[in-house]
C-alpha atoms as a PDB file:
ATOM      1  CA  UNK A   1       0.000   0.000   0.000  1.00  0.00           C
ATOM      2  CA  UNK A   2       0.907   3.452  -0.736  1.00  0.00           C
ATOM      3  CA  UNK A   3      -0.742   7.081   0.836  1.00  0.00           C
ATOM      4  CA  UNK A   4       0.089  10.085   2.369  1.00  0.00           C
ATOM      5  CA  UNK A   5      -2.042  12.064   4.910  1.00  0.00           C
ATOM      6  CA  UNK A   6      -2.100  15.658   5.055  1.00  0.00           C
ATOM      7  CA  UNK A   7      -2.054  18.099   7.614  1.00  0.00           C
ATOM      8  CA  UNK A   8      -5.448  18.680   8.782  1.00  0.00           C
ATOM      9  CA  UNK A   9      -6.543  15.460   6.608  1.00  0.00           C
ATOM     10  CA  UNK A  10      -8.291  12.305   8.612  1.00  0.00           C
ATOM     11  CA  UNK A  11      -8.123   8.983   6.791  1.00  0.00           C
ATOM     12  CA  UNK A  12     -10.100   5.897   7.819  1.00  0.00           C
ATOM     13  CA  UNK A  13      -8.695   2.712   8.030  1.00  0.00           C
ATOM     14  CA  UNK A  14     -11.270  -0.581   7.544  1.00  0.00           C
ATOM     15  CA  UNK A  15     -10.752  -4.166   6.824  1.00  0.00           C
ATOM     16  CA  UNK A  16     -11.842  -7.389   8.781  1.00  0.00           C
ATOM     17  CA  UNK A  17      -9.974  -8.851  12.068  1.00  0.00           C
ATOM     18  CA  UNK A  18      -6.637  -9.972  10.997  1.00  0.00           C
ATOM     19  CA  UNK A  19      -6.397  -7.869   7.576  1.00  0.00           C
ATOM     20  CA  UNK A  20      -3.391  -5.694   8.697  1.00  0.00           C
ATOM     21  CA  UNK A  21      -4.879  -3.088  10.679  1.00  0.00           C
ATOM     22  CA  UNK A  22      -2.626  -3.242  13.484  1.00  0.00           C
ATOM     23  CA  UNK A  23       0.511  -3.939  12.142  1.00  0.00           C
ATOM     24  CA  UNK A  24       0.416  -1.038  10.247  1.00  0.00           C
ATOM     25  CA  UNK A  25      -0.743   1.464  13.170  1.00  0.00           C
ATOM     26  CA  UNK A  26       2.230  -0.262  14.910  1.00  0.00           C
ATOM     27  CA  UNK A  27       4.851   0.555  11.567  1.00  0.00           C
ATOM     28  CA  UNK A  28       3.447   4.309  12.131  1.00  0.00           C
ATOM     29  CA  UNK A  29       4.291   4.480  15.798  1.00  0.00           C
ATOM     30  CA  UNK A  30       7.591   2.945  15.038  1.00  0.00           C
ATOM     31  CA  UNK A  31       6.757  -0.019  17.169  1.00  0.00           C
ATOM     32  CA  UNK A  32       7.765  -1.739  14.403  1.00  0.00           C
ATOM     33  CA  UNK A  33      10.103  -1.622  11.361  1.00  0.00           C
ATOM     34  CA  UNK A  34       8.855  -2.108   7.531  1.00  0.00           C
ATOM     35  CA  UNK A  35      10.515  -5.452   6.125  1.00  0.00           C
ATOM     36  CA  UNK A  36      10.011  -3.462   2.640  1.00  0.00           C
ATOM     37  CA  UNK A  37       9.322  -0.241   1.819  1.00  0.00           C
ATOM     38  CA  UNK A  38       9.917   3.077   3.660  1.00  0.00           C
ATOM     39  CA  UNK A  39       7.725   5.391   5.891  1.00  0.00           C
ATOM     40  CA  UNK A  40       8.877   8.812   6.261  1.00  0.00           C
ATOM     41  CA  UNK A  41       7.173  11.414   8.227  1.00  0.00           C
ATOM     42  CA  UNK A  42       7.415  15.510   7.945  1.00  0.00           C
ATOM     43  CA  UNK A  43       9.878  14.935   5.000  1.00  0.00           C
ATOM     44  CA  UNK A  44      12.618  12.750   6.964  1.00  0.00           C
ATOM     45  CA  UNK A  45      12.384   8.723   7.035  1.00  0.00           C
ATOM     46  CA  UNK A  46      10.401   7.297  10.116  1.00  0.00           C
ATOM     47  CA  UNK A  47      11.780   4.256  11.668  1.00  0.00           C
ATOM     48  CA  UNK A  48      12.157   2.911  15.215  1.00  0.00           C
ATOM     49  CA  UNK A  49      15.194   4.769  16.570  1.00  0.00           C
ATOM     50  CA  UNK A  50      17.034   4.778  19.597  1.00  0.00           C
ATOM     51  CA  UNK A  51      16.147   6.052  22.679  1.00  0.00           C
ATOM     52  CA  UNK A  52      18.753   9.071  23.193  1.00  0.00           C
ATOM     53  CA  UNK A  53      17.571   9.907  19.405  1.00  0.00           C
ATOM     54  CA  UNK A  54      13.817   9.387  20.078  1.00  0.00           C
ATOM     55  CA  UNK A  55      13.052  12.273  22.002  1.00  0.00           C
ATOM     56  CA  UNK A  56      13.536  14.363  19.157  1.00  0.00           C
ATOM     57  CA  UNK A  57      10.636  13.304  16.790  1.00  0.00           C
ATOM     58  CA  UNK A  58       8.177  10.787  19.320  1.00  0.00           C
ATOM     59  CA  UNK A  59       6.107  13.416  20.553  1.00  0.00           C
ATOM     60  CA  UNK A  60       4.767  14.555  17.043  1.00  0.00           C
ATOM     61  CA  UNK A  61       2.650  11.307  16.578  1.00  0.00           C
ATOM     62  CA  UNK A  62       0.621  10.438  19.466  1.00  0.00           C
ATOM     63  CA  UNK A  63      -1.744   7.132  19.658  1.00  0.00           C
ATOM     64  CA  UNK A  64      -4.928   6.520  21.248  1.00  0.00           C
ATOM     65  CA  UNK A  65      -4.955   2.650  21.761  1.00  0.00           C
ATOM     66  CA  UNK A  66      -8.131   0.395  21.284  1.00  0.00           C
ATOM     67  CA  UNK A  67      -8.205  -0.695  25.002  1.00  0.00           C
ATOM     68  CA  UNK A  68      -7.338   2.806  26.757  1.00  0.00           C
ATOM     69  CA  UNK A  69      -7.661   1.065  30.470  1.00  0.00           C
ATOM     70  CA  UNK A  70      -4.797  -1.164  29.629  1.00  0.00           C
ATOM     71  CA  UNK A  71      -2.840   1.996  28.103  1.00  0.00           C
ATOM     72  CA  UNK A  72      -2.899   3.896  31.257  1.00  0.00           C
ATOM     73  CA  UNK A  73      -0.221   3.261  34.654  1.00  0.00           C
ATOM     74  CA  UNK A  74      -2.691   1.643  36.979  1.00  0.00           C
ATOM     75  CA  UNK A  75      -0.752   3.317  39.805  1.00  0.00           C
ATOM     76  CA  UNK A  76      -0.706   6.763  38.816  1.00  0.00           C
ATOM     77  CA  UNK A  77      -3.593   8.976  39.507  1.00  0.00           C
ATOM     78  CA  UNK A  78      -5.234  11.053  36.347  1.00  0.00           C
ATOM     79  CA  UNK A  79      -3.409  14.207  37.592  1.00  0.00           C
ATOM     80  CA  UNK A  80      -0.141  12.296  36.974  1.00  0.00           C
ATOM     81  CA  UNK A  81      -0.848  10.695  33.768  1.00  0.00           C
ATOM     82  CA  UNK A  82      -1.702  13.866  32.367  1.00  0.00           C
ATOM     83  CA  UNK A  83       0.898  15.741  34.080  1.00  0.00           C
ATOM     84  CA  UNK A  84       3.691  12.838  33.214  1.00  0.00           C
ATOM     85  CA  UNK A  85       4.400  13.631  29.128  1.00  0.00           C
ATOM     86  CA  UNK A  86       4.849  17.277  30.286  1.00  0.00           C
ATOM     87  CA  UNK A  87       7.077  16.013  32.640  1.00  0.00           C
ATOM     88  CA  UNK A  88       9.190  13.930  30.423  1.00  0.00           C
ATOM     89  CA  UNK A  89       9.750  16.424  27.874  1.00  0.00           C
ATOM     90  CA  UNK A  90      10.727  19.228  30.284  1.00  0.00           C
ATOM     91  CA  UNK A  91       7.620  21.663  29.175  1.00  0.00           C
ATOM     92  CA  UNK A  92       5.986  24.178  31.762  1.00  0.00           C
ATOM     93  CA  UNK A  93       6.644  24.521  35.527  1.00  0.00           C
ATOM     94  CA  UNK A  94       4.339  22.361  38.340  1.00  0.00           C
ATOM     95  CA  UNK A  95       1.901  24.921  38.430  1.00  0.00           C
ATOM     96  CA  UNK A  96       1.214  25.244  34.837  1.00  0.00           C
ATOM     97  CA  UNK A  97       1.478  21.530  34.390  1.00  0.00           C
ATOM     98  CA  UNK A  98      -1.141  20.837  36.455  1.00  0.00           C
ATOM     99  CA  UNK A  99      -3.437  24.004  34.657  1.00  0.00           C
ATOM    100  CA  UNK A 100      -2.763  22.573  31.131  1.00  0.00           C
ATOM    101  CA  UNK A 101      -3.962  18.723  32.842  1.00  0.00           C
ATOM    102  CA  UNK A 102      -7.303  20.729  34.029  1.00  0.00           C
ATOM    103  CA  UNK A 103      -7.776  22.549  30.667  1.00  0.00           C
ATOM    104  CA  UNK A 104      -6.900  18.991  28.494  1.00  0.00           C
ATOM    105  CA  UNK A 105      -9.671  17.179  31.197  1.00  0.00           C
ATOM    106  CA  UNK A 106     -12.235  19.704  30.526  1.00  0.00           C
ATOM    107  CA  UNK A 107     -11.867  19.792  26.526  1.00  0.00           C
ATOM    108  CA  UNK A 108     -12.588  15.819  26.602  1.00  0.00           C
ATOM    109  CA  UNK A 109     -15.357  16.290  29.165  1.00  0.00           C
ATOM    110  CA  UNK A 110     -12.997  14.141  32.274  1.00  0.00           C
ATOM    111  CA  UNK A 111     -14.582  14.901  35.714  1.00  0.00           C
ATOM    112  CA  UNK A 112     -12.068  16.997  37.254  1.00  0.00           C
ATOM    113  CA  UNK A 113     -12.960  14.945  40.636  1.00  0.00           C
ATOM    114  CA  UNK A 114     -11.554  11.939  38.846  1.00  0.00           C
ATOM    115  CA  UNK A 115      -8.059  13.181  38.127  1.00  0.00           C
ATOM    116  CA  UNK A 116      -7.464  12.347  41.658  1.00  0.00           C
ATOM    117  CA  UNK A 117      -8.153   8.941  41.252  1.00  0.00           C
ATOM    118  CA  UNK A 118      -6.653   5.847  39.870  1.00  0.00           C
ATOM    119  CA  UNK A 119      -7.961   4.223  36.264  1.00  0.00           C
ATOM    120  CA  UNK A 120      -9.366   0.684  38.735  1.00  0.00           C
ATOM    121  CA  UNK A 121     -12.071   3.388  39.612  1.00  0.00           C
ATOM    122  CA  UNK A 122     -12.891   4.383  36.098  1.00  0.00           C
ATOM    123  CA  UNK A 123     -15.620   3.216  33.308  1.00  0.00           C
ATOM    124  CA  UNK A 124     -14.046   1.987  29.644  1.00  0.00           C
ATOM    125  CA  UNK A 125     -15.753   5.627  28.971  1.00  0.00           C
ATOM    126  CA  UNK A 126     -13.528   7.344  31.380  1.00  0.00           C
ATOM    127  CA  UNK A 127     -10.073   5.537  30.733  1.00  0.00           C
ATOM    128  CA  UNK A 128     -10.694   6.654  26.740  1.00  0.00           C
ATOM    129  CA  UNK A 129     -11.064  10.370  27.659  1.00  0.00           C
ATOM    130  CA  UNK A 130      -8.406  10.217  29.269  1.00  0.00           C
ATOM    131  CA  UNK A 131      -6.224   8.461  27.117  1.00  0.00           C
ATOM    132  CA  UNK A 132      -7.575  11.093  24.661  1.00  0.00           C
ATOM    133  CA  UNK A 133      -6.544  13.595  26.961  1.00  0.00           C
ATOM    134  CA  UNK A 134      -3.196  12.330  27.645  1.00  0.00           C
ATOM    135  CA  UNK A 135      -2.260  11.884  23.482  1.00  0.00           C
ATOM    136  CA  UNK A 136      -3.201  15.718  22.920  1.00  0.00           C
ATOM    137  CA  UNK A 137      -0.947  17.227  25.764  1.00  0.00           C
ATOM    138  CA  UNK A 138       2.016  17.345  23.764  1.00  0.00           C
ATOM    139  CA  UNK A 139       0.135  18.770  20.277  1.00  0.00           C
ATOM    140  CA  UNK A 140       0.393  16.167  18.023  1.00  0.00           C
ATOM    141  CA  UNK A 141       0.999  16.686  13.992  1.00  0.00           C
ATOM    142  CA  UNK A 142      -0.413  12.883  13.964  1.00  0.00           C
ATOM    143  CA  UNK A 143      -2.904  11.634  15.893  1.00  0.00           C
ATOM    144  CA  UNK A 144      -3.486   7.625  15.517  1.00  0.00           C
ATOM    145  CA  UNK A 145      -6.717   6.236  16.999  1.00  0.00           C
ATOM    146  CA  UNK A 146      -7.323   2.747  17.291  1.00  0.00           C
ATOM    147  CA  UNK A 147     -11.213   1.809  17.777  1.00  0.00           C
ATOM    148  CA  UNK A 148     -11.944   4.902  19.860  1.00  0.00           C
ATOM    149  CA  UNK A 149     -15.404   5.187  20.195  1.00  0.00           C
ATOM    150  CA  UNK A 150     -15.973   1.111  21.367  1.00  0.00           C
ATOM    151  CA  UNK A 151     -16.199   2.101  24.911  1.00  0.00           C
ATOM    152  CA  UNK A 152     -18.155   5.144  24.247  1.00  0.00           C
ATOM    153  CA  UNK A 153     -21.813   5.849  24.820  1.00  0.00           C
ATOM    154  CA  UNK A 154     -23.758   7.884  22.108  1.00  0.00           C
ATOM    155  CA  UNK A 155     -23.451  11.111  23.666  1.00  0.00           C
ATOM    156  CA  UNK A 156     -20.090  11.062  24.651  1.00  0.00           C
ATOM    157  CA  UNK A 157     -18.951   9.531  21.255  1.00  0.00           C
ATOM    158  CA  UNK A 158     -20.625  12.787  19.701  1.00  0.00           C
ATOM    159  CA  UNK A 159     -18.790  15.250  21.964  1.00  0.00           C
ATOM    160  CA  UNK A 160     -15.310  12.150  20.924  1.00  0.00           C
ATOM    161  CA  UNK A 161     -15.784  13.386  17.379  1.00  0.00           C
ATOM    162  CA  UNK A 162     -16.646  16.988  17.657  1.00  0.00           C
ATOM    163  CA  UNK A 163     -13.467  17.184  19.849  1.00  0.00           C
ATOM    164  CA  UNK A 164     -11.570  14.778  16.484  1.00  0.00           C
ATOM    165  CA  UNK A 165     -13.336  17.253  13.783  1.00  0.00           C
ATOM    166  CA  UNK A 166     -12.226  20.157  15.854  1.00  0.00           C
ATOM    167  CA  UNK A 167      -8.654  18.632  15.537  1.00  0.00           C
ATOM    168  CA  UNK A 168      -8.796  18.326  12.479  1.00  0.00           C
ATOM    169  CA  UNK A 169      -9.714  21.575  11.455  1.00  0.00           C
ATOM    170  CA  UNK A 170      -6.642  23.221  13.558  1.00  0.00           C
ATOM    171  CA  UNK A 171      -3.928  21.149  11.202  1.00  0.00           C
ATOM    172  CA  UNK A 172      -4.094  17.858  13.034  1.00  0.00           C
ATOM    173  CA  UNK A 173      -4.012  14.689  10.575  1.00  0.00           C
ATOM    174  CA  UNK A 174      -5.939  11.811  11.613  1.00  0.00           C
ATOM    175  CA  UNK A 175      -5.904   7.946  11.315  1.00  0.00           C
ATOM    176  CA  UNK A 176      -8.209   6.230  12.532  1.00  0.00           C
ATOM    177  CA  UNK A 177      -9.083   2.467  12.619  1.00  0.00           C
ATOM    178  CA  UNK A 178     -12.367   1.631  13.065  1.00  0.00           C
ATOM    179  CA  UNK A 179     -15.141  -1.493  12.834  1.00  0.00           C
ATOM    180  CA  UNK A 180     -18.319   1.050  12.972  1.00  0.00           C
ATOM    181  CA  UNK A 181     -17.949   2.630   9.725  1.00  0.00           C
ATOM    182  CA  UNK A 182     -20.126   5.305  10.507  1.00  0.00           C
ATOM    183  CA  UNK A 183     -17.591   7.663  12.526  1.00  0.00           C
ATOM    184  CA  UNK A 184     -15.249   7.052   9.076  1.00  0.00           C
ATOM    185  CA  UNK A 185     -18.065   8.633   7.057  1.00  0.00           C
ATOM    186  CA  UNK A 186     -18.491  11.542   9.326  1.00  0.00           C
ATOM    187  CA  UNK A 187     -15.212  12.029  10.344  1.00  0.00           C
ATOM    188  CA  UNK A 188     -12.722  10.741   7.189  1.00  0.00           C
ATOM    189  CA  UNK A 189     -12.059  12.391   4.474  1.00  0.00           C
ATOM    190  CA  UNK A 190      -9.620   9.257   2.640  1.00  0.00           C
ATOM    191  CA  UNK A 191     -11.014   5.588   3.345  1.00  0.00           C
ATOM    192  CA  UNK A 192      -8.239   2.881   2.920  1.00  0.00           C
ATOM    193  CA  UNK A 193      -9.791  -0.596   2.889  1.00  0.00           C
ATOM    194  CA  UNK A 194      -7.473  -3.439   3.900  1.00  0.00           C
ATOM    195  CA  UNK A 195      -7.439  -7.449   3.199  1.00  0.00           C
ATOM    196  CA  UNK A 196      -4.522  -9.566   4.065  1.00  0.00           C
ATOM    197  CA  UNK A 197      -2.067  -7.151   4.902  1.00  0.00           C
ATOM    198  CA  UNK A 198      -3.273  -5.573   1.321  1.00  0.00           C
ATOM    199  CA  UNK A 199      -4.784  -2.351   0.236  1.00  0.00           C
ATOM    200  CA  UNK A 200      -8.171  -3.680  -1.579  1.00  0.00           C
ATOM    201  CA  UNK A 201      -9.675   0.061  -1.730  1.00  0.00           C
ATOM    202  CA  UNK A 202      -8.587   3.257  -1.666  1.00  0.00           C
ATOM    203  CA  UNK A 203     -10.717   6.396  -1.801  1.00  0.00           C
ATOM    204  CA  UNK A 204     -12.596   9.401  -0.645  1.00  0.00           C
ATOM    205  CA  UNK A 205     -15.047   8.521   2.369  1.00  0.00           C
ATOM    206  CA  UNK A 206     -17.799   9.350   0.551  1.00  0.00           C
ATOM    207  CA  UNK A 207     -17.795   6.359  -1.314  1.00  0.00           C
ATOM    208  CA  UNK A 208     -19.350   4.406   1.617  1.00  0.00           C
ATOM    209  CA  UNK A 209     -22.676   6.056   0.729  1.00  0.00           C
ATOM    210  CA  UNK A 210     -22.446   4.704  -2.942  1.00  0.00           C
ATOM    211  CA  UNK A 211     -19.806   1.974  -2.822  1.00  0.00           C
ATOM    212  CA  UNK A 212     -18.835   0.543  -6.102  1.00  0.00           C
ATOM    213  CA  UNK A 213     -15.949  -1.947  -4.847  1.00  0.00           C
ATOM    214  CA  UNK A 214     -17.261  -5.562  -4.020  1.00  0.00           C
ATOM    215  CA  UNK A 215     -15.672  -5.867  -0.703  1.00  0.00           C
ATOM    216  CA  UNK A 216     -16.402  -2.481   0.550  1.00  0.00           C
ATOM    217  CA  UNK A 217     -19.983  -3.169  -0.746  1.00  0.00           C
ATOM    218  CA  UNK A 218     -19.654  -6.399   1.755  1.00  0.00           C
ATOM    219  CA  UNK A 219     -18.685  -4.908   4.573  1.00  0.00           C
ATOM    220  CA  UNK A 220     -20.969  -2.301   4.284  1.00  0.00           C
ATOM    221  CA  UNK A 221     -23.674  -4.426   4.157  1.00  0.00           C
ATOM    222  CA  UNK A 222     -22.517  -6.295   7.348  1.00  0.00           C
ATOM    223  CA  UNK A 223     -22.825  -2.329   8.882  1.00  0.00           C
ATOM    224  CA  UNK A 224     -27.092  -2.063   9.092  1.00  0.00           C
ATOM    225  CA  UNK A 225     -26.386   1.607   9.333  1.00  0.00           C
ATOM    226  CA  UNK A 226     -24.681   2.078   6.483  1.00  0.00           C
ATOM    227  CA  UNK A 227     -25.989  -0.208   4.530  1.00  0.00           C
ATOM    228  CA  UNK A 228     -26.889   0.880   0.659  1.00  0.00           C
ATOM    229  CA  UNK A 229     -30.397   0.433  -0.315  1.00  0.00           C
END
């Protein structure tokens, strides 16, 4: 497969369980390295690199990770998790840390009350705000989101992609991988349809309202929502 997302540009990634999804989120994040082939991000090759030369590029691509509990320290309150990437990277004193933690909480809707606790005490809801919450404090060009909106109730997973379409529309490229097609409609602008480690499809988002390719057609028809008529 071949692409390129823009700034600003979301592209939605489909395919069934075991068609490549994950591997390639993980050749993004540089959790793994390409057998083949080359990814390169902002104009210089991308590649798992070592950690005294990491610290220079990690924090432009952030990742919000299909099971957000397991994502989070257990032992570290939300305060901390929110306050640690700050921390790492040296940006802000305590004080402002901990104002930026309380501004990034209340743009994904986190009950301030809650930073103070540990994710045990937290819903699936809670843990992927604030996993959401914790990818955006250090501004990411690239935000990857892996199934974000499976632990989401309707309301919130409005308010999940206002918040993503808001992104977007400040210069933030998305990926997202998603089974529920219909956030990739609403949300995507590029669809990128995967089988076998393969790209099957590749095109706007709007073809899922009038799909022409026989597997999309498939697994749109699998989708009642978006099923064609």
């Amino acid at each position: 497969m071949s692409f390129t997302i823009a700034p600003g540009e979301a592209w939605g990634v489909v395919g069934a369980s075991g068609s490549g999804k994950t591997t390639l989120l993980n050749l993004l994040l540089g959790l793994l390295e390409p057998t083949e082939g080359r990814i390169t991000f902002e104009g210089a090759p991308w590649s798992p690199l070592p950690e005294r030369e990491r610290r220079f590029r990690r924090p432009r691509i952030q990742a919000v990770f299909q099971d957000a509990l397991a994502s989070l320290p257990p032992h570290r309150t939300g305060w901390e998790i929110l306050q640690e990437p700050l921390e790492i990277w040296s940006r802000g004193t305590p004080r402002t840390r901990r104002e930026a933690a309380a501004r990034m909480a209340a743009k994904v809707k986190f009950p301030e009350a809650a930073l103070a606790q540990r994710p045990g005490s937290w819903s699936g809801g809670l843990a992927q705000r604030l996993a959401l919450a914790r990818a955006l404090m250090l501004e990411p060009s690239l935000l990857v989101l892996d199934e974000p909106f499976s632990a989401l109730d309707s309301t919130l997973a409005s308010h999940f992609l206002a918040l993503l379409l808001a992104l977007k529309a400040e210069g933030t490229a998305l990926l997202l991988v998603s089974h529920d097609l219909e956030p990739v409609r609403l949300l995507c602008d590029q669809l990128l349809m995967l089988r076998d480690g393969e790209a099957l499809c590749q095109a706007p988002a709007g073809t899922l309202s009038a799909p022409s390719h026989p597997h999309l057609l498939e697994l749109l028809e699998a989708s009642p929502r978006l099923a064609p008529s």
